[in-house]
N, C-alpha and C. Protein backbone atom coordinates (compact mmCIF):
# COMPACT_ATOMS: atom_id res chain seq x y z
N UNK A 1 6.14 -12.28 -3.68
CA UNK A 1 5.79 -11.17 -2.82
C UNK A 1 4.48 -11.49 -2.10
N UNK A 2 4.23 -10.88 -0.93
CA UNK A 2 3.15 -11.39 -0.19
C UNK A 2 2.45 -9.93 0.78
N UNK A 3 1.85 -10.02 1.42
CA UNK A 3 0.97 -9.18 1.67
C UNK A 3 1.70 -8.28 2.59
N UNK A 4 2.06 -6.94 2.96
CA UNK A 4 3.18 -6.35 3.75
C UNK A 4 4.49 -5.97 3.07
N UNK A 5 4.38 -6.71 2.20
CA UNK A 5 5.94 -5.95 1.50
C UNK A 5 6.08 -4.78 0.82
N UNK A 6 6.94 -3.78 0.88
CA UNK A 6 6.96 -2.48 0.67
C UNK A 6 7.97 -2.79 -0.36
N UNK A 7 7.34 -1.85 -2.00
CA UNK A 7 8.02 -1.71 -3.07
C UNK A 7 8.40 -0.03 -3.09
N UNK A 8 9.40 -0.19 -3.86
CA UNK A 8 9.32 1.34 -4.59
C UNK A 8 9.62 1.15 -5.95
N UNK A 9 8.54 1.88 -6.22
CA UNK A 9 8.75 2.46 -7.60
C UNK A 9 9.03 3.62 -7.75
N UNK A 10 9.65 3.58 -9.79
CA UNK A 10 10.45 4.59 -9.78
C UNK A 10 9.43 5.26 -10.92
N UNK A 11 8.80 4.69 -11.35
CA UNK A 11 7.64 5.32 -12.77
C UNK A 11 6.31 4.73 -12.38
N UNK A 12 5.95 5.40 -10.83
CA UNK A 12 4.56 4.05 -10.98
C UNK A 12 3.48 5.03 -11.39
N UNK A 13 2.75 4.64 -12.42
CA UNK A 13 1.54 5.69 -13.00
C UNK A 13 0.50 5.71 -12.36
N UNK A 14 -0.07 6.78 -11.95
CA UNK A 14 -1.12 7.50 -10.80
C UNK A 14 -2.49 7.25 -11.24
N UNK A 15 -3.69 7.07 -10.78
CA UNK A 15 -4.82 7.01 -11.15
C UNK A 15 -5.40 8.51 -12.02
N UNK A 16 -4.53 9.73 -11.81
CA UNK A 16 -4.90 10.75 -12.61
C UNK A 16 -3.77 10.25 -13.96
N UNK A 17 -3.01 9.26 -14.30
CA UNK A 17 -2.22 10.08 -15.16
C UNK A 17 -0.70 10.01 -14.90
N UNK A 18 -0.49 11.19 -14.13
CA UNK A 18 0.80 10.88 -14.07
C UNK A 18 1.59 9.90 -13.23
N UNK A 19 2.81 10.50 -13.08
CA UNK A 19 4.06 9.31 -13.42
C UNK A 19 5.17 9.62 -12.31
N UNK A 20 5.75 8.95 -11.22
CA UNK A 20 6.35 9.65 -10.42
C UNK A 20 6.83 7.98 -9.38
N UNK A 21 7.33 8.78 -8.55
CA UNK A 21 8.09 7.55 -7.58
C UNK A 21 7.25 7.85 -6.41
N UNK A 22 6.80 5.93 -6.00
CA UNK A 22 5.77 5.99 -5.08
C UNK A 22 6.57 4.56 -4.06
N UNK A 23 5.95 5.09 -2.93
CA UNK A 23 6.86 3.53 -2.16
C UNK A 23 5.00 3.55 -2.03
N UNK A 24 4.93 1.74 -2.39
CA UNK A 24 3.67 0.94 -2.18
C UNK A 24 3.97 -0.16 -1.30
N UNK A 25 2.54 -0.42 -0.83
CA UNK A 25 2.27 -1.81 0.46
C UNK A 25 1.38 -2.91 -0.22
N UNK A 26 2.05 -3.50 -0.56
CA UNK A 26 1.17 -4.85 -1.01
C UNK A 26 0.20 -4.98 0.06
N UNK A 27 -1.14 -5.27 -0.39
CA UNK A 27 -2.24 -5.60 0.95
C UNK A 27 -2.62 -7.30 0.50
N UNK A 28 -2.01 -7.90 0.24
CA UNK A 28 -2.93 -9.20 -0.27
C UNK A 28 -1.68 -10.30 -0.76
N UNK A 29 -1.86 -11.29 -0.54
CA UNK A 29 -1.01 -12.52 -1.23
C UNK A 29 -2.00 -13.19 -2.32
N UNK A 30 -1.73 -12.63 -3.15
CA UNK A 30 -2.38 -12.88 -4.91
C UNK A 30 -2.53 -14.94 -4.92
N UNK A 31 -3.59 -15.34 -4.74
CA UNK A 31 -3.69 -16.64 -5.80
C UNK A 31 -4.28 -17.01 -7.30
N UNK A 32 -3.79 -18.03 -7.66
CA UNK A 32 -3.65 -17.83 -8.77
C UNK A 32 -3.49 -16.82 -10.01
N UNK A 33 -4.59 -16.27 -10.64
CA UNK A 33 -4.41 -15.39 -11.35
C UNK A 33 -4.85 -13.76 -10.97
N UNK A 34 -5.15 -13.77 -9.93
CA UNK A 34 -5.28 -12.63 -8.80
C UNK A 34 -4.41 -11.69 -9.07
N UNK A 35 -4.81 -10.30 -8.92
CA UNK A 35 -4.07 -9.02 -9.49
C UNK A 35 -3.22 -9.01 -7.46
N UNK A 36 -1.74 -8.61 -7.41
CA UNK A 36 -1.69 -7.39 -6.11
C UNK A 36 -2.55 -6.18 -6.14
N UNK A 37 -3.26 -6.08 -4.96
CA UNK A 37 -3.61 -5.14 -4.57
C UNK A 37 -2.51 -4.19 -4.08
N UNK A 38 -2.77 -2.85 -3.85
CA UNK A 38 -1.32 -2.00 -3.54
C UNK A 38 -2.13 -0.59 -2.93
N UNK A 39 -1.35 -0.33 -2.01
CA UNK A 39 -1.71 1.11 -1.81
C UNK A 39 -0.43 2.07 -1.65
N UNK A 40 -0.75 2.74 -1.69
CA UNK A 40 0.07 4.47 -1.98
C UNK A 40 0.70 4.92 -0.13
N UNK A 41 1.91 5.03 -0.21
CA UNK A 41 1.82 6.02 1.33
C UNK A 41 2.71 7.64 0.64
N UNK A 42 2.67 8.16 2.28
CA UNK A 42 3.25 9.35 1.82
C UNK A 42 3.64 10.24 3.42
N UNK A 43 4.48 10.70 3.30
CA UNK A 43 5.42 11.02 4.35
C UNK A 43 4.36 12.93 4.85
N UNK A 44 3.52 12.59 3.72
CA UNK A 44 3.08 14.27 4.24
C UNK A 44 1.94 14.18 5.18
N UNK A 45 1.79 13.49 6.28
CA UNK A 45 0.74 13.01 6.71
C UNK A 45 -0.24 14.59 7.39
N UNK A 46 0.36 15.28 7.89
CA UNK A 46 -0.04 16.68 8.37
C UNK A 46 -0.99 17.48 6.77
N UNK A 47 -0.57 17.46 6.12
CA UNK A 47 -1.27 17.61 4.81
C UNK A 47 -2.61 17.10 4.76
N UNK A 48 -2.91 15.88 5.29
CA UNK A 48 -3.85 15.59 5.27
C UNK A 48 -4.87 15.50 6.87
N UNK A 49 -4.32 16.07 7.64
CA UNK A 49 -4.18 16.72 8.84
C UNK A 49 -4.66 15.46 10.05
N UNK A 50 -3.67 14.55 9.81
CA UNK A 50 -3.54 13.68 10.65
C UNK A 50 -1.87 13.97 11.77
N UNK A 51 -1.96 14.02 12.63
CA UNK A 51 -0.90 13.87 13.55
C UNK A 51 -0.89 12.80 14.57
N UNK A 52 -1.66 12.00 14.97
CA UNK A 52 -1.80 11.01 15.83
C UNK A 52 -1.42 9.48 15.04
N UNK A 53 -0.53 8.58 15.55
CA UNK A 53 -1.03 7.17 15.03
C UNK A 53 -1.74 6.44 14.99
N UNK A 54 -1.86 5.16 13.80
CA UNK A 54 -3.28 4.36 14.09
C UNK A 54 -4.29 4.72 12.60
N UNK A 55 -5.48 4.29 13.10
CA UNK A 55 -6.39 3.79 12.13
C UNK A 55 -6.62 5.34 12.55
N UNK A 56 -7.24 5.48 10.93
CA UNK A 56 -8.31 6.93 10.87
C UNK A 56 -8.73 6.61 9.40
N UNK A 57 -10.05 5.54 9.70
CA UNK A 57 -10.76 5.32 8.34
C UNK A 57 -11.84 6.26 7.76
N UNK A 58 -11.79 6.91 8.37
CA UNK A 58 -12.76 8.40 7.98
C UNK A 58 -11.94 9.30 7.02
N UNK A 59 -11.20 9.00 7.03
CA UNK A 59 -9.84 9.77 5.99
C UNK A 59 -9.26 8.51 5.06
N UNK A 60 -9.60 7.43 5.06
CA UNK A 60 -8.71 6.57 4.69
C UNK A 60 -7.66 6.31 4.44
N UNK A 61 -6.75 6.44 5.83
CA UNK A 61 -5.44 6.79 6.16
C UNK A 61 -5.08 5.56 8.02
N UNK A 62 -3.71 4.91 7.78
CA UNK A 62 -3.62 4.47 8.75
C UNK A 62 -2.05 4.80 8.41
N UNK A 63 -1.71 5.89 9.75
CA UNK A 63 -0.65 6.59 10.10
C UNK A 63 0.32 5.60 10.65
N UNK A 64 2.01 5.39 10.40
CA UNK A 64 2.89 4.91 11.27
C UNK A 64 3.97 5.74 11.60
N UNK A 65 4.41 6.09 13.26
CA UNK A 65 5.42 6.79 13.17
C UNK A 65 6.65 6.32 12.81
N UNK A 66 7.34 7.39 12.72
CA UNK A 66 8.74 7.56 11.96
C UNK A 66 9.51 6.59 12.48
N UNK A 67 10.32 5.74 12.39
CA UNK A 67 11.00 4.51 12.08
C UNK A 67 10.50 3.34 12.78
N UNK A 68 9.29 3.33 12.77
CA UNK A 68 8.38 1.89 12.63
C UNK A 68 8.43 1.32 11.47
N UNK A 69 8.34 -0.21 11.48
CA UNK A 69 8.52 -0.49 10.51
C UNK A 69 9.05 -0.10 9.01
N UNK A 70 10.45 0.11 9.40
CA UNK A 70 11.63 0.54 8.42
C UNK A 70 11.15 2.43 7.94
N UNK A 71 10.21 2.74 8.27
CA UNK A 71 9.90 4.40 7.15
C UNK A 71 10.54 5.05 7.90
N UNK A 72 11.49 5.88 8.01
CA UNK A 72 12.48 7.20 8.49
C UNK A 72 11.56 8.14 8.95
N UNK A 73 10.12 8.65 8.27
CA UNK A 73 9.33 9.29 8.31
C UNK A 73 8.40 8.70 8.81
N UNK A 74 7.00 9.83 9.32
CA UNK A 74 5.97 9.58 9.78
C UNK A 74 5.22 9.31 8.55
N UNK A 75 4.81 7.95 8.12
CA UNK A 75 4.04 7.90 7.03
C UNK A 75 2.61 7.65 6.90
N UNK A 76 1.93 7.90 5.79
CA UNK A 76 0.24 7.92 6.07
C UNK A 76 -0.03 7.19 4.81
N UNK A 77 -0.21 5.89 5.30
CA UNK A 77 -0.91 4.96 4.31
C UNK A 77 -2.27 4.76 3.65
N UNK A 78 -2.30 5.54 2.56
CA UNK A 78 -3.72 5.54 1.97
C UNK A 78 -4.47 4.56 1.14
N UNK A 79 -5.67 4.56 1.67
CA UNK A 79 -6.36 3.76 0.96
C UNK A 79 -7.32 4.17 0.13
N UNK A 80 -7.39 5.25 0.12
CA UNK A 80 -8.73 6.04 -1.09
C UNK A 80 -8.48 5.81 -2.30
N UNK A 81 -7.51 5.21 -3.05
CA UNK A 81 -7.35 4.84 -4.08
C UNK A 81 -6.63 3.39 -3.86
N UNK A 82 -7.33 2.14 -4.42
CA UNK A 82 -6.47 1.03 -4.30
C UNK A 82 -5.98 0.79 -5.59
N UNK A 83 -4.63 -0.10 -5.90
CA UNK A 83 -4.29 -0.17 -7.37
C UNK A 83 -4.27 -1.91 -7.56
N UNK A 84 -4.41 -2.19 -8.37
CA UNK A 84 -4.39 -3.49 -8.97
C UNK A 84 -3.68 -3.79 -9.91
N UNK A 85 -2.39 -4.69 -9.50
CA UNK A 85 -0.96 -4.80 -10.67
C UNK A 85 -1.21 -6.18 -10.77
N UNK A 86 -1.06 -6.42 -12.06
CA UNK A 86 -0.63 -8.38 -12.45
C UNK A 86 0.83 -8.31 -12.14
N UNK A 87 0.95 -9.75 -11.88
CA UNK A 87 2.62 -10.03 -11.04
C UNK A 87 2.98 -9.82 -12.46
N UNK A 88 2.93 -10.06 -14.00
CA UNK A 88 3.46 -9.79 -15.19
C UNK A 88 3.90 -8.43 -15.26
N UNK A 89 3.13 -7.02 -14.82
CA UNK A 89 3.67 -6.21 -14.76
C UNK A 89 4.23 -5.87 -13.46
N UNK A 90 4.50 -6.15 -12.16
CA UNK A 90 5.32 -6.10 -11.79
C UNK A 90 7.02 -6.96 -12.15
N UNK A 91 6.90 -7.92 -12.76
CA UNK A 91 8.19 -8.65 -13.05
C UNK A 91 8.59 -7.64 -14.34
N UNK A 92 7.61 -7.21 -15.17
CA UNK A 92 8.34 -6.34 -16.06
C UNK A 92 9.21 -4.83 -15.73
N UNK A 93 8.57 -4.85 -14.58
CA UNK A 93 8.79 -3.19 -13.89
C UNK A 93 10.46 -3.39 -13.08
N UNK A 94 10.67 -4.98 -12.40
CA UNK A 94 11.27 -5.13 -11.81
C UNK A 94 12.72 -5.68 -12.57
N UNK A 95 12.45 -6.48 -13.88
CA UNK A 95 13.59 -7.20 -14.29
C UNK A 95 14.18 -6.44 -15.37
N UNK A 96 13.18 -6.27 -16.53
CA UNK A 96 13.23 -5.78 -17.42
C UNK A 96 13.64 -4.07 -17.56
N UNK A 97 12.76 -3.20 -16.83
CA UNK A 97 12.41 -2.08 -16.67
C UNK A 97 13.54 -1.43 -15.36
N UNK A 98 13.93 -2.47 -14.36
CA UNK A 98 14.49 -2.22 -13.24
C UNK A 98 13.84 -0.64 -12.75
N UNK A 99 12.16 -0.68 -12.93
CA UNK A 99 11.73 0.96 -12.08
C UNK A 99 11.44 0.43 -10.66
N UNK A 100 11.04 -1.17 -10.30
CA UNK A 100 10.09 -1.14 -9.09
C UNK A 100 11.39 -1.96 -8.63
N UNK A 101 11.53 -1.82 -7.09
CA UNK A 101 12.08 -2.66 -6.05
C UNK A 101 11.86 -3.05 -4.48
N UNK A 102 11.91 -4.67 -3.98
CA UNK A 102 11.43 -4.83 -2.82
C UNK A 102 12.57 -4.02 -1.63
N UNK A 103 11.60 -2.65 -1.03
CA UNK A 103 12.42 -2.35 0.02
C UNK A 103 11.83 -3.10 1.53
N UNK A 104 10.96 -3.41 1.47
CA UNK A 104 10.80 -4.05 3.07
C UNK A 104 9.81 -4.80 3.01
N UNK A 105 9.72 -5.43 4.43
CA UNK A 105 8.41 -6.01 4.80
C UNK A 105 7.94 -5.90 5.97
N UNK A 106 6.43 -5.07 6.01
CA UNK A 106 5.97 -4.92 7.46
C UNK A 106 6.22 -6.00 8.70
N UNK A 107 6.00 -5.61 9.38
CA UNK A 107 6.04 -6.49 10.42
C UNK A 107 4.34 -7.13 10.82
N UNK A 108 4.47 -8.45 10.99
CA UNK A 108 2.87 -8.56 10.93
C UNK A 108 1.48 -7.94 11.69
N UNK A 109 1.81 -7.77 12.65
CA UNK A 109 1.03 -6.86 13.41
C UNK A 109 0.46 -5.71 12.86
N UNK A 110 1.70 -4.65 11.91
CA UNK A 110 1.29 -3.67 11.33
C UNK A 110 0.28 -4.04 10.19
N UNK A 111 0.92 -4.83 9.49
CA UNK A 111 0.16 -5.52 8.48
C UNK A 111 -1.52 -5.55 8.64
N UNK A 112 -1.68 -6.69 9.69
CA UNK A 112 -2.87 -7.14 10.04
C UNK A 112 -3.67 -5.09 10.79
N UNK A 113 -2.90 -4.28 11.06
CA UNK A 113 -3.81 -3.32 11.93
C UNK A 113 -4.16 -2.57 10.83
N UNK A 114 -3.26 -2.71 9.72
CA UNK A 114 -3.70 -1.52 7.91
C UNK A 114 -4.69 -2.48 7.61
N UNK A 115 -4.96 -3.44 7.72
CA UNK A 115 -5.93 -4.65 6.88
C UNK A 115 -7.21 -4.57 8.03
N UNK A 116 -7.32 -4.54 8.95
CA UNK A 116 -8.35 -4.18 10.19
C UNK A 116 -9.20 -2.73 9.97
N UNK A 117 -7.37 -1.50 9.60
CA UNK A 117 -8.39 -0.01 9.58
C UNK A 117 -9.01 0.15 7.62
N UNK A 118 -8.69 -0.69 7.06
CA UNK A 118 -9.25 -1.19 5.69
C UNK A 118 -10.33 -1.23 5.67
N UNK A 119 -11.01 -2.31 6.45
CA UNK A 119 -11.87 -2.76 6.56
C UNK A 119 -13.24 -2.14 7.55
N UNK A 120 -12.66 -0.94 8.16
CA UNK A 120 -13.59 0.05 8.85
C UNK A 120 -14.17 1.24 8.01
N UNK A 121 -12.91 0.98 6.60
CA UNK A 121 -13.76 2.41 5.78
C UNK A 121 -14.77 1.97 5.13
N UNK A 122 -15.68 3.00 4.63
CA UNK A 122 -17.25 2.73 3.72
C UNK A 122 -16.56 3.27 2.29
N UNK A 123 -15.27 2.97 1.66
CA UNK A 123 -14.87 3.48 0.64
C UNK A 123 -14.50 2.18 -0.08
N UNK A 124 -13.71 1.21 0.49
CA UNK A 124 -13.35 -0.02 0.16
C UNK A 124 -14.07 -0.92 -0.47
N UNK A 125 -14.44 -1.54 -1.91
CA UNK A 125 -15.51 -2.40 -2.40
C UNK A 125 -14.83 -3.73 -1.68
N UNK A 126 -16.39 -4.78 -1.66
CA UNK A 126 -16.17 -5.72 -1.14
C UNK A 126 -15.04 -6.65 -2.53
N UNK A 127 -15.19 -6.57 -2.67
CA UNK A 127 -14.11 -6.90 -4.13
C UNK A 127 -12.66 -6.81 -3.60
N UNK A 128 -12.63 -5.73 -3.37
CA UNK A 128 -10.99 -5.45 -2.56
C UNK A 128 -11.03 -6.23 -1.18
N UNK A 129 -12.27 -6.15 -0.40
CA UNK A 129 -11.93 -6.49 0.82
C UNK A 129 -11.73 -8.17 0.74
N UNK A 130 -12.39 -8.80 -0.23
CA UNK A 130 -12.12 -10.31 -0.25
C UNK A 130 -10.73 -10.66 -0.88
N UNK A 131 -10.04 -9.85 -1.66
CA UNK A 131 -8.99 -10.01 -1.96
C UNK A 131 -7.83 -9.58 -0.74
N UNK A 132 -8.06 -8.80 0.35
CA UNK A 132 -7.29 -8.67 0.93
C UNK A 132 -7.22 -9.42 2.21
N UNK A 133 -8.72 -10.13 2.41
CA UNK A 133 -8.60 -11.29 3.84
C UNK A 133 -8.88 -12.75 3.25
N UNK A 134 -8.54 -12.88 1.87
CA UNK A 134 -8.70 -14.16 1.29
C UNK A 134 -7.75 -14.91 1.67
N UNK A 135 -6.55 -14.27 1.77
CA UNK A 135 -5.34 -15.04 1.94
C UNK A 135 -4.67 -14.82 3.12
């Protein structure tokens, strides 16, 4: 898996706790023993009272409309929480567990413009940000 590819999970556990089905964006092509980085989207983008597309790193949110790059929906890709999976637990999630699966892969452009409005927020540690333009 490499940086742009869209999983879904079916039990992915939340930074509060719980437990629920999340479609995630790999931001990073992991070397060597390197965790994926991952972020969260979500189709409720008005909720968080974005309606326009594009970068909006003041929210840490970069909006795509509805069937761009494969989402049916207008989705709002967040970055206020980043997650960090070892490929061990993703292969467990995926083979074993059958909860997580590869549904897509951005198109690079999109890729590179979520990794650009990343890198405009003051929320992001440099930690994440070298893991996500390392590769």
């Amino acid at each position: 898996m490499t940086r742009g590819t869209v999983l879904f999970h079916r039990d992915f556990t939340f930074k509060d706790g719980e437990i629920g089905e999340k479609y995630l964006i790999i931001l990073n092509t992991p070397q060597h023993d390197e965790p994926y980085l991952c972020c969260k989207t979500t189709s409720k983008c008005q909720k968080h009272g974005i309606t326009t597309e594009g970068c909006h790193p003041h929210k840490n949110i970069y909006m795509l409309r509805a069937n761009h790059d494969w989402f049916l929906h207008d989705t709002c890709i967040q970055f206020h929480e980043l997650y960090e999976i070892k490929m061990s637990e993703f292969l467990k999630a995926k083979l074993q567990d059958n909860t997580c699966e590869i549904k897509h892969c951005l198109r690079d452009e999109t890729s590179r413009a979520i990794r650009n409005c990343i890198k405009k927020s003051d929320d992001v540690s440099e930690y994440h940000l070298e893991l996500i333009f390392k590769s």
